[in-house]
Structures are given as C-alpha cells and as structure tokens.
Protein backbone atom coordinates (compact mmCIF):
# COMPACT_ATOMS: atom_id res chain seq x y z
CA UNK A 1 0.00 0.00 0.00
CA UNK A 2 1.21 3.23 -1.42
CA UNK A 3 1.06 5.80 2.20
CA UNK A 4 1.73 8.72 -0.03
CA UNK A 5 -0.85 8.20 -2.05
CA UNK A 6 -4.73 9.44 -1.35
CA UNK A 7 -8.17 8.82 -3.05
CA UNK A 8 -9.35 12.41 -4.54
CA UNK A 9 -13.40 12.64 -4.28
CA UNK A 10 -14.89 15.80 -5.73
CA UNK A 11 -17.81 17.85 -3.74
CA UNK A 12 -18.91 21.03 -5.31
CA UNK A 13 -15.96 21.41 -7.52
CA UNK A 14 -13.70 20.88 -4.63
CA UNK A 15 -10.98 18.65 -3.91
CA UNK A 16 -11.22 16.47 -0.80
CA UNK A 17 -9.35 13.57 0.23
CA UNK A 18 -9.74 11.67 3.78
CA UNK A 19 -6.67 12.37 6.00
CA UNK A 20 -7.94 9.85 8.42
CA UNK A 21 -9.17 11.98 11.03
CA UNK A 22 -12.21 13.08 8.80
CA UNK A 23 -12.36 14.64 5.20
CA UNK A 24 -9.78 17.35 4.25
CA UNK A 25 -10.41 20.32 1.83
CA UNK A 26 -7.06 20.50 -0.53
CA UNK A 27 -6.69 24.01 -1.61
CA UNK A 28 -3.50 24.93 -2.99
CA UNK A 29 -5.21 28.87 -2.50
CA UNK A 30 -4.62 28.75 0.77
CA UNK A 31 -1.17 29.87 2.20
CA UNK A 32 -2.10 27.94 5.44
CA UNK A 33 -4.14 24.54 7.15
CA UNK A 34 -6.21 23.88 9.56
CA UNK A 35 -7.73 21.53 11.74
CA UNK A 36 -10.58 21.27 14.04
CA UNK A 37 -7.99 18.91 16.53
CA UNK A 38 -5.38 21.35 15.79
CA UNK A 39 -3.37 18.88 13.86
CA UNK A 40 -3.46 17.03 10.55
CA UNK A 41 -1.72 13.56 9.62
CA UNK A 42 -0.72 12.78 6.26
CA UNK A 43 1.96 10.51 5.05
CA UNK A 44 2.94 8.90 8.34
CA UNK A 45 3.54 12.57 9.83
CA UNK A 46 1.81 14.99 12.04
CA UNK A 47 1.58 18.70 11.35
CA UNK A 48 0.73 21.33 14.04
CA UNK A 49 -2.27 23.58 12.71
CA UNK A 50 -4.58 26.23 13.93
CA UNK A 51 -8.45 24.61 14.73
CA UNK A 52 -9.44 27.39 12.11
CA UNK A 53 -8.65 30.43 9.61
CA UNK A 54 -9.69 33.84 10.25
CA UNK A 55 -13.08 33.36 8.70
CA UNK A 56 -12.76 30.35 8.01
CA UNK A 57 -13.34 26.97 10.36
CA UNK A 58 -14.84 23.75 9.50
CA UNK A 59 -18.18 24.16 9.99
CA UNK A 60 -17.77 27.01 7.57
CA UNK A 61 -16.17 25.10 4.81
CA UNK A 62 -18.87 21.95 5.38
CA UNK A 63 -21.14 24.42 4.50
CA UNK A 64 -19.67 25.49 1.67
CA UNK A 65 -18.23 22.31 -0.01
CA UNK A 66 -21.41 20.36 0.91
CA UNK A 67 -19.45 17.54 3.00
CA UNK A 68 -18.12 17.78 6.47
CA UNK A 69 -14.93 18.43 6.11
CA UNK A 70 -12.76 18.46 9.14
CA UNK A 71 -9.53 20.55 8.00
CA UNK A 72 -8.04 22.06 4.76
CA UNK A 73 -4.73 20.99 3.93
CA UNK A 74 -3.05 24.35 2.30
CA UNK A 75 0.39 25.11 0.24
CA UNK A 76 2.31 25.40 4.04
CA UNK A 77 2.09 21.59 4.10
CA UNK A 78 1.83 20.79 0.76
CA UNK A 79 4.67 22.61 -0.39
CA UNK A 80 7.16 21.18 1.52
CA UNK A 81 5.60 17.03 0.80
CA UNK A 82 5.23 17.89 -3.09
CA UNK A 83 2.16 16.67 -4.48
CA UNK A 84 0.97 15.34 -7.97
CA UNK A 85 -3.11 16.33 -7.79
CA UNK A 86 -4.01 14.09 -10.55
CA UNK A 87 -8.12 14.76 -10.49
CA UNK A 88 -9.03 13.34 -13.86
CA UNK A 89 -7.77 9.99 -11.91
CA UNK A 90 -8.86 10.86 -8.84
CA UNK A 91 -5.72 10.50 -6.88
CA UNK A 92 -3.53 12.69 -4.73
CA UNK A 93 0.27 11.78 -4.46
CA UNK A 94 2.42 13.30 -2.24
CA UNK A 95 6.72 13.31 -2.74
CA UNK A 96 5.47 12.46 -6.09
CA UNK A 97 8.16 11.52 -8.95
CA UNK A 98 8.10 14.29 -12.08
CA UNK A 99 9.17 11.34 -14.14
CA UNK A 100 7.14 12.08 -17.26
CA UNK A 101 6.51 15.52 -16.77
CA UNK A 102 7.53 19.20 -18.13
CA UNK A 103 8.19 22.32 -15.95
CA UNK A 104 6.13 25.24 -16.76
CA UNK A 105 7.23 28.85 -16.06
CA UNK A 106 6.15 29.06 -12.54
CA UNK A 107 6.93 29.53 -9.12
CA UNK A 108 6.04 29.76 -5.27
CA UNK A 109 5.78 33.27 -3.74
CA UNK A 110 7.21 33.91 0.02
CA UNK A 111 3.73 34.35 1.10
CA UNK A 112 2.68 30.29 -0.07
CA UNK A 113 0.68 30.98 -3.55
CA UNK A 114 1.34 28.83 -6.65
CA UNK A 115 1.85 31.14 -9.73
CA UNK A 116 1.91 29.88 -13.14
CA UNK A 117 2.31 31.55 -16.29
CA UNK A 118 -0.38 30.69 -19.18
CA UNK A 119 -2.22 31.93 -22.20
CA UNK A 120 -5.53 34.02 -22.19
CA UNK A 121 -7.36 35.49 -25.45
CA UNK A 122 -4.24 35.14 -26.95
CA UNK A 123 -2.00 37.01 -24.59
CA UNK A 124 0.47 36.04 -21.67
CA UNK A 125 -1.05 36.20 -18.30
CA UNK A 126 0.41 34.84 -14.67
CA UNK A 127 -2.57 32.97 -12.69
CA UNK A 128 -3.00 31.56 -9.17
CA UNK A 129 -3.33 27.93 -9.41
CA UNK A 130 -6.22 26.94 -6.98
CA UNK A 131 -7.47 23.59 -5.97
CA UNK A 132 -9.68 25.12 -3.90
CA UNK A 133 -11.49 27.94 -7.13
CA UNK A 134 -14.04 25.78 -8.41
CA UNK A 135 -14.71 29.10 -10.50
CA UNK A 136 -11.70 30.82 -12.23
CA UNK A 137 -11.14 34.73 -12.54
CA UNK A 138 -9.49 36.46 -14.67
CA UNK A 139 -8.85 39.96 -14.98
CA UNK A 140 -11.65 42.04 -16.82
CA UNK A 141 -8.87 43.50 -19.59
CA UNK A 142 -9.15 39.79 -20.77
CA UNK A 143 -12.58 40.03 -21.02
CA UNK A 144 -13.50 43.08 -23.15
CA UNK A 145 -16.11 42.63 -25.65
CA UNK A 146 -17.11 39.32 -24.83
CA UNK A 147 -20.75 38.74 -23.79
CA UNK A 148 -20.73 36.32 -20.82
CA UNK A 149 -22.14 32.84 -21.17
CA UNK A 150 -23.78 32.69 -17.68
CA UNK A 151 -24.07 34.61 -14.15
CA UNK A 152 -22.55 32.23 -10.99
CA UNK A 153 -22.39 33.28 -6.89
CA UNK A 154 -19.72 32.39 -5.51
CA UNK A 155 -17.93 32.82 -1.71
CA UNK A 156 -14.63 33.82 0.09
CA UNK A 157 -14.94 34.71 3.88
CA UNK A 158 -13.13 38.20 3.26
CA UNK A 159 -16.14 39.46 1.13
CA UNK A 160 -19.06 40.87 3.41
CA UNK A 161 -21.79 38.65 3.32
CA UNK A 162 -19.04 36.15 2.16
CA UNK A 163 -21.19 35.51 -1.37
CA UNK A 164 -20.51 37.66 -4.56
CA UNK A 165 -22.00 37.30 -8.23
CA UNK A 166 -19.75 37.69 -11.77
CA UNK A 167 -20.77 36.98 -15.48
CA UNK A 168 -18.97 34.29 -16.47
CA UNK A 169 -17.03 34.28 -19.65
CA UNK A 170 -15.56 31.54 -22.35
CA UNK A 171 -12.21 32.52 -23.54
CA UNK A 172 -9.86 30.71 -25.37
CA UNK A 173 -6.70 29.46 -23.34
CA UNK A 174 -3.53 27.19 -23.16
CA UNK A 175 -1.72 26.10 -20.48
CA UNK A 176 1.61 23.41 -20.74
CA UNK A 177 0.80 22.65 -23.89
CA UNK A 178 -2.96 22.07 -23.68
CA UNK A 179 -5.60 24.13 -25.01
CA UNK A 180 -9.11 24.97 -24.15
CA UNK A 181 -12.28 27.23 -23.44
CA UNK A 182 -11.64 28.80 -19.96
CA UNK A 183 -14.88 29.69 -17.73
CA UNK A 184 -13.75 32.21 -15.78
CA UNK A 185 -15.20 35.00 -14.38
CA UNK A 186 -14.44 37.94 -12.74
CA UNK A 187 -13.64 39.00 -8.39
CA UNK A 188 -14.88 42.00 -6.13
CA UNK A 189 -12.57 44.49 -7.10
CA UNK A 190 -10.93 44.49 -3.96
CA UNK A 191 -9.57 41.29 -5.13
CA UNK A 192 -8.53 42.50 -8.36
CA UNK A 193 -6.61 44.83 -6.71
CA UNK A 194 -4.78 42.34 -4.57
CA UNK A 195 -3.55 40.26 -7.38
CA UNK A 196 -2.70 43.21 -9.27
CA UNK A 197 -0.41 44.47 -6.39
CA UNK A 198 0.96 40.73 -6.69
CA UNK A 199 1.51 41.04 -10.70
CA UNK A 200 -1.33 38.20 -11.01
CA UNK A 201 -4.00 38.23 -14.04
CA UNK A 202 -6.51 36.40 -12.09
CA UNK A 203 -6.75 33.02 -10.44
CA UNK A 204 -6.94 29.41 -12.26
CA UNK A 205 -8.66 26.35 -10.22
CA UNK A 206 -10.54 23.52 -11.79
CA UNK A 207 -10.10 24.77 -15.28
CA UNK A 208 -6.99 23.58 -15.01
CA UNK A 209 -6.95 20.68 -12.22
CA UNK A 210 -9.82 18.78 -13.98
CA UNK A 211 -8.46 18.59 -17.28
CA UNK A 212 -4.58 17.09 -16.16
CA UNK A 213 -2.34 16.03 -13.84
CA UNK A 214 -0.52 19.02 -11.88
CA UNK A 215 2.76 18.36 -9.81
CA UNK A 216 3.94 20.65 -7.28
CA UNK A 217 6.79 20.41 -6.09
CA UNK A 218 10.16 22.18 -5.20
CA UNK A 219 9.04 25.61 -5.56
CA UNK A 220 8.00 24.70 -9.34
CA UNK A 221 4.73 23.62 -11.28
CA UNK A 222 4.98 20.32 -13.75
CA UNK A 223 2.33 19.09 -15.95
C-alpha cells in the first residue's frame, strides 16, 4: 500500500481527500491549514495547525463544499511534501516523482501561492493555481467585448456577506501545452486589486486541475 498516495473525491468542484481523522479540503489557494484537533496527519507525519482560519473553520467550509470536512490541507504543508493532484484519476500523491513531466514557467511566492504563467485570449497572463477555485477569474482587460455565457455566486470569507456574483465568460486558453475554453469570471474588485499588487491576471482552479495532472513540487509547477 502506497502511504503517499490518497483517493481524490470531488464535492462542489472541490478537492477532498480523507486524511484519516475526517475529510480534508485540498486548496492549494490557501497559504495555510487547519484543523478542528489542531493537527493534521498525512503521510505517516503529524503537522501542528490552527483549529481554524480567520473566517474560516470547518463548519464554515462543510457548508460550503457540501461535505463535512474536518480541515483544509493548504500550500504550508503541501509545499514542503510535493504533491501530484491528478483529479481526472482521482488520486492525490504526495513526494510524487516528475518522471514524465515538463516544468512550466512558474513559481512559489514567500507568502505560499502557486503562480503559473499561461495563455488568455491570446495574450500572456500569470494565474493563481487553486485547488480550492471551483470558479476561475481572470482579470476584466481579458474580457472586453465578450458577452458572458452565464451569471454564478460564488464565496470567500473576506467578502461581506461572504457571497458575490460575476458573469462568467468563455475565452480561449492554453496552459503546458494544452488548449481549451476557460470559464472564468471575474472578483470583487478588492480582489482584483490584490492580485494586481501581486503582478497576477486572475486566479486558475478547476479549469486547469480537472483537465490534467498538476505536480507541485520544489518551488515549481509540472504538468
């Protein structure tokens, strides 16, 4: 039995996988974990974590995710292990091998997000890859004179009333190699500022997560 290795099941768009001490949200989002215990076991190790976010504790993301999920596992644990988040085989893998797979211009930022550099409408943009976005964003200069396909709500704890609406857009888009229709739509603009201030376009989730196999690992992106 493979003890690196974890059964992915999807709930709402969002990645979960059963840490053994109840079901754990996998969001690569999230610079930090938690866990109502106030510790999370993966691998045959134990990680110290706070019983909640600001915002943010379990009952709060059962809610949201439609399962009761005990604890989010975020980048300051899964950076160090290295995982392969392989959803279109529903498997997790953590000190995964990159055997078989390309680096793509990416990177890890001091503060724990995963950037990535793909294409959008034809031009180059740098994205936050998400495990936890079941909806992408992208910025609205991406978006001008398209008529959006559909209207979504969506939630993040920092927005008041924690739900938002955005349009949702098709636009064409390539990432290592692959490409596609993005949905994506667009954040509050105090988010848009944020990722501006960060040099970010927008922020990439299951777009990308559900359509390939995505290694993280070493400070670097491989697909």
């Amino acid at each position: 039995m493979n003890t690196n290795e974890y059964d992915i099941r999807l709930s709402r768009g969002h990645v979960l996988i059963d840490g053994g001490e109840g079901l754990l949200l996998v969001d690569t989002g999230s610079p930090m974990s938690f866990h109502e215990l106030g510790r999370i076991r993966l691998c045959g190790g134990e990680y110290r974590v706070p019983a909640s976010l600001p915002g943010a504790g379990a009952d709060y993301v059962s809610d949201k995710v439609g399962e009761r999920v005990a604890g989010l596992v975020g980048m300051d644990i899964l950076g160090p292990l290295g995982a392969r988040i392989d959803v279109p085989g529903r498997k997790l893998t953590f000190h995964p091998s990159t055997e078989g797979t390309a680096p793509v211009p990416s990177g890890v930022s001091g503060l724990g997000y995963v950037f990535a550099d793909m294409t959008v409408a034809g031009r180059p943009a740098r994205v936050i890859l998400d495990t936890g976005a079941p909806v992408s964003y992208i910025s609205p200069s991406f978006t001008e004179g398209l008529v959006a396909v559909d209207h979504v709500t969506d939630f993040n704890p920092m927005v008041p009333g924690d739900t938002f609406e955005t349009p949702v857009f098709e636009i064409p888009a390539s990432f290592a190699g692959c490409d596609f229709k993005m949905r994506a739509g667009h954040l509050p603009g105090f988010f848009t500022g944020m990722l501006s201030m960060l040099g970010v376009d927008g922020v990439v989730g299951m777009e990308i997560f559900g359509r390939m196999p995505v290694v993280i690992a070493d400070g670097e992106v491989r697909a």
